[in-house]
Protein backbone atom coordinates (compact mmCIF):
# COMPACT_ATOMS: atom_id res chain seq x y z
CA UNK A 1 117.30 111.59 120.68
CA UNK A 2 114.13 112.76 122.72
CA UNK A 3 110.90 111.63 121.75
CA UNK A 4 107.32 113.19 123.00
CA UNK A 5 103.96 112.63 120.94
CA UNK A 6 103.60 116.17 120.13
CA UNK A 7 107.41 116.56 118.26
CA UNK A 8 106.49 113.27 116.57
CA UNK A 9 103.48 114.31 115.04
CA UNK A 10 104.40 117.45 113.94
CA UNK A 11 107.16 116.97 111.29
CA UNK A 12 108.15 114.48 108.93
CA UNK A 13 111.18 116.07 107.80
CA UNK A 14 112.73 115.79 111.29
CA UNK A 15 112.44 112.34 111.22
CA UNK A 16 113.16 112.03 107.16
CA UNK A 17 116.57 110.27 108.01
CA UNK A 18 114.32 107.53 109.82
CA UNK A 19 112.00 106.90 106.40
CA UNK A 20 115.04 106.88 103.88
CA UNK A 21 116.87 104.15 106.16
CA UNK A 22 113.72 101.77 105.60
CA UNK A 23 113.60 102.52 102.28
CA UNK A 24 117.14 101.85 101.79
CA UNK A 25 117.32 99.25 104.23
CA UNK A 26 120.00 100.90 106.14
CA UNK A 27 119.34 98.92 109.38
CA UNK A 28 122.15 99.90 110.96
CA UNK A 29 121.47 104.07 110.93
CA UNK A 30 117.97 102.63 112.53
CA UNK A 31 119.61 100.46 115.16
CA UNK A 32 122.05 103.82 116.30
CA UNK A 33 119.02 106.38 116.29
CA UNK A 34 116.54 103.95 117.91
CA UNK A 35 118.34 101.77 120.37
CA UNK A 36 117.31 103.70 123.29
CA UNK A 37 113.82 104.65 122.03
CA UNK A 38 110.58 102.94 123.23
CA UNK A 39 107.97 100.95 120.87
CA UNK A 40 105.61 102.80 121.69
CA UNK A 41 107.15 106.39 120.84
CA UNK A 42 108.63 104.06 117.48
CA UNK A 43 105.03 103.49 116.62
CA UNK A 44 104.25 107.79 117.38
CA UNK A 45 106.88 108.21 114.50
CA UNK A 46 104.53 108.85 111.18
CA UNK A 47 104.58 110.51 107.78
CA UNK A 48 101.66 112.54 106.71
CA UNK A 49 99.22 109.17 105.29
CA UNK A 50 100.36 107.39 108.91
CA UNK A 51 101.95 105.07 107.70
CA UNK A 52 104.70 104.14 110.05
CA UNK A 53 108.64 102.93 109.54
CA UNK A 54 107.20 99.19 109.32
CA UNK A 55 105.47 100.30 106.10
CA UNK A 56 107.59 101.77 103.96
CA UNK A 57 110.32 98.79 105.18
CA UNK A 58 107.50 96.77 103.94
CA UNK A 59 107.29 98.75 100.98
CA UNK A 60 110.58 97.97 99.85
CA UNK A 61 111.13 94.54 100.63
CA UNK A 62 113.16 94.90 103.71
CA UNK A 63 112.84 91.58 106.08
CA UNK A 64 115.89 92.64 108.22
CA UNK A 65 114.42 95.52 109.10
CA UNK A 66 110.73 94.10 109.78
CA UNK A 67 113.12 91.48 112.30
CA UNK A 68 114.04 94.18 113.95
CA UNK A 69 111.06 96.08 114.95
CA UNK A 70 109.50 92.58 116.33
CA UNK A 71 112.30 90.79 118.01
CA UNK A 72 114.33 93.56 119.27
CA UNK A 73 111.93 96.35 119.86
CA UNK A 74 108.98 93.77 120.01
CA UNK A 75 105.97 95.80 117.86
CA UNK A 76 103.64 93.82 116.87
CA UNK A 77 103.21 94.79 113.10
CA UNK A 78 99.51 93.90 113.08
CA UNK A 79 98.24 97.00 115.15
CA UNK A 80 100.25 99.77 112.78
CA UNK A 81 97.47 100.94 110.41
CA UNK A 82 97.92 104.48 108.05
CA UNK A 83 94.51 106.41 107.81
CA UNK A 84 93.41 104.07 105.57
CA UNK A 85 93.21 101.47 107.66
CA UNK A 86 96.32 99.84 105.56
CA UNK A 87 98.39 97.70 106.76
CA UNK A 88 102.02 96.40 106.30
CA UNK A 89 100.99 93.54 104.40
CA UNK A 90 98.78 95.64 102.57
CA UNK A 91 101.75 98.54 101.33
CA UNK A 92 103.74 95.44 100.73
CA UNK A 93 101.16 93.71 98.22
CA UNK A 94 100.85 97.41 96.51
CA UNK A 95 104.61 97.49 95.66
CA UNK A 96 104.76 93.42 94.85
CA UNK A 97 107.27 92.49 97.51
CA UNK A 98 105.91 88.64 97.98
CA UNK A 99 108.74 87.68 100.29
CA UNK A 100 107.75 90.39 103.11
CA UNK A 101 103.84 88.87 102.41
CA UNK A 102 105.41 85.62 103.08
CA UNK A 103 107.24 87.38 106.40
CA UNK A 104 104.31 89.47 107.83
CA UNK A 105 101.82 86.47 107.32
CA UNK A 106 103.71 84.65 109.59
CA UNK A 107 105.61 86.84 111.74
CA UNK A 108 103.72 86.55 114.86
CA UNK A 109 105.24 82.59 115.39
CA UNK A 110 108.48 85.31 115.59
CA UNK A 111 107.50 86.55 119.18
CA UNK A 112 110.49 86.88 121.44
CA UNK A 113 108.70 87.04 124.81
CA UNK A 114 106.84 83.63 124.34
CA UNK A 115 103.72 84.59 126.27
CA UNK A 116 100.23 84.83 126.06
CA UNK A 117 99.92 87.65 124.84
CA UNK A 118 101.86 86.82 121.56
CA UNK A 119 101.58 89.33 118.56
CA UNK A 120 98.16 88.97 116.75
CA UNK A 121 98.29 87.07 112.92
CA UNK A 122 98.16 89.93 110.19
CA UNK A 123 95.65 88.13 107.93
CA UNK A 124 95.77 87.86 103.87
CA UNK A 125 91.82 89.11 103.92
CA UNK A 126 92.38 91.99 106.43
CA UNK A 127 90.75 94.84 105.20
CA UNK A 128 91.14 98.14 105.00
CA UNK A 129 88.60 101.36 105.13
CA UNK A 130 87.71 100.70 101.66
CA UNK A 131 87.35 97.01 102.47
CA UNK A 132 90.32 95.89 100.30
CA UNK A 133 92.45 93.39 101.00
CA UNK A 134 96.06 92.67 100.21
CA UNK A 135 94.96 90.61 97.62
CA UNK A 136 92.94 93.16 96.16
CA UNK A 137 96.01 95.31 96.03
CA UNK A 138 98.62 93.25 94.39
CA UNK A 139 98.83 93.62 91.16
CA UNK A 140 100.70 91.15 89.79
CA UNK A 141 99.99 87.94 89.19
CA UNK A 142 102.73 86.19 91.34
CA UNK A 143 100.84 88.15 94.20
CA UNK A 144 97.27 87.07 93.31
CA UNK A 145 99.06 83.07 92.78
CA UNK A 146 100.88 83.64 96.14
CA UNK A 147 97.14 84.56 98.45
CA UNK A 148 94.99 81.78 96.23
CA UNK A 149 97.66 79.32 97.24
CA UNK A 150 97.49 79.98 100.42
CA UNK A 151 93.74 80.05 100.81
């Protein structure tokens, strides 16, 4: 499968089979379609809000698939941003999925290359263009007990 910037931005439906596999957790279908594709042209691959594959995998509560992105195709989670400035932690505090929380707050110790330039710490108080935070986001109260504790 051929990837340019141009093809990736222009359809969603193309890459539909892509979006359902995170939201499924199908990490195999993603493994066979994106073995031979770059990071970079992984992180090109966007619906019509920007939000990437790491987000709605985040949505939906699917560590495997997070794993994947960072150790074998070594994203680092904390750049991907929709154009709301939201991040992963951020779609997964919307849709109450306090294990991936758990994950992407500490997912950068998960670095594969071991070098300086490890991936960056997605923060509990990272904001985004309307200046909320994950924990302004989560609704219920296991998410609001899970950020106070760890503050």
């Amino acid at each position: 499968m051929a990837f340019s910037s141009d093809r990736i931005h222009s359809s969603i439906n193309e890459y539909s089979v892509l979006f359902k596999a995170c939201e499924q957790g199908d990490l195999q279908t993603l493994v066979n379609i994106l073995n031979n594709v770059s990071a970079q042209d992984i992180c090109l691959i966007r619906d019509e809000q920007q939000a990437t594959l790491a987000h709605y995998a985040s949505r939906s509560g699917h560590i495997p698939i997070l794993e994947y992105f960072i150790q074998k195709k070594h994203i680092d989670l904390s750049k991907l941003r929709t154009e709301h400035g939201a991040t992963c932690a951020h779609d997964a505090a919307v849709c109450d999925q306090i294990q991936v929380l758990h994950f992407l707050l500490h997912y950068h110790q998960l670095n594969p290359l071991k070098t300086s330039q490890s991936f960056e710490k997605l923060r509990w108080n990272e904001q985004d263009q309307h200046g909320n935070t994950p924990l302004h986001l989560g609704n219920q109260t296991e998410i609001r007990s899970f950020f106070i504790s760890r503050n």
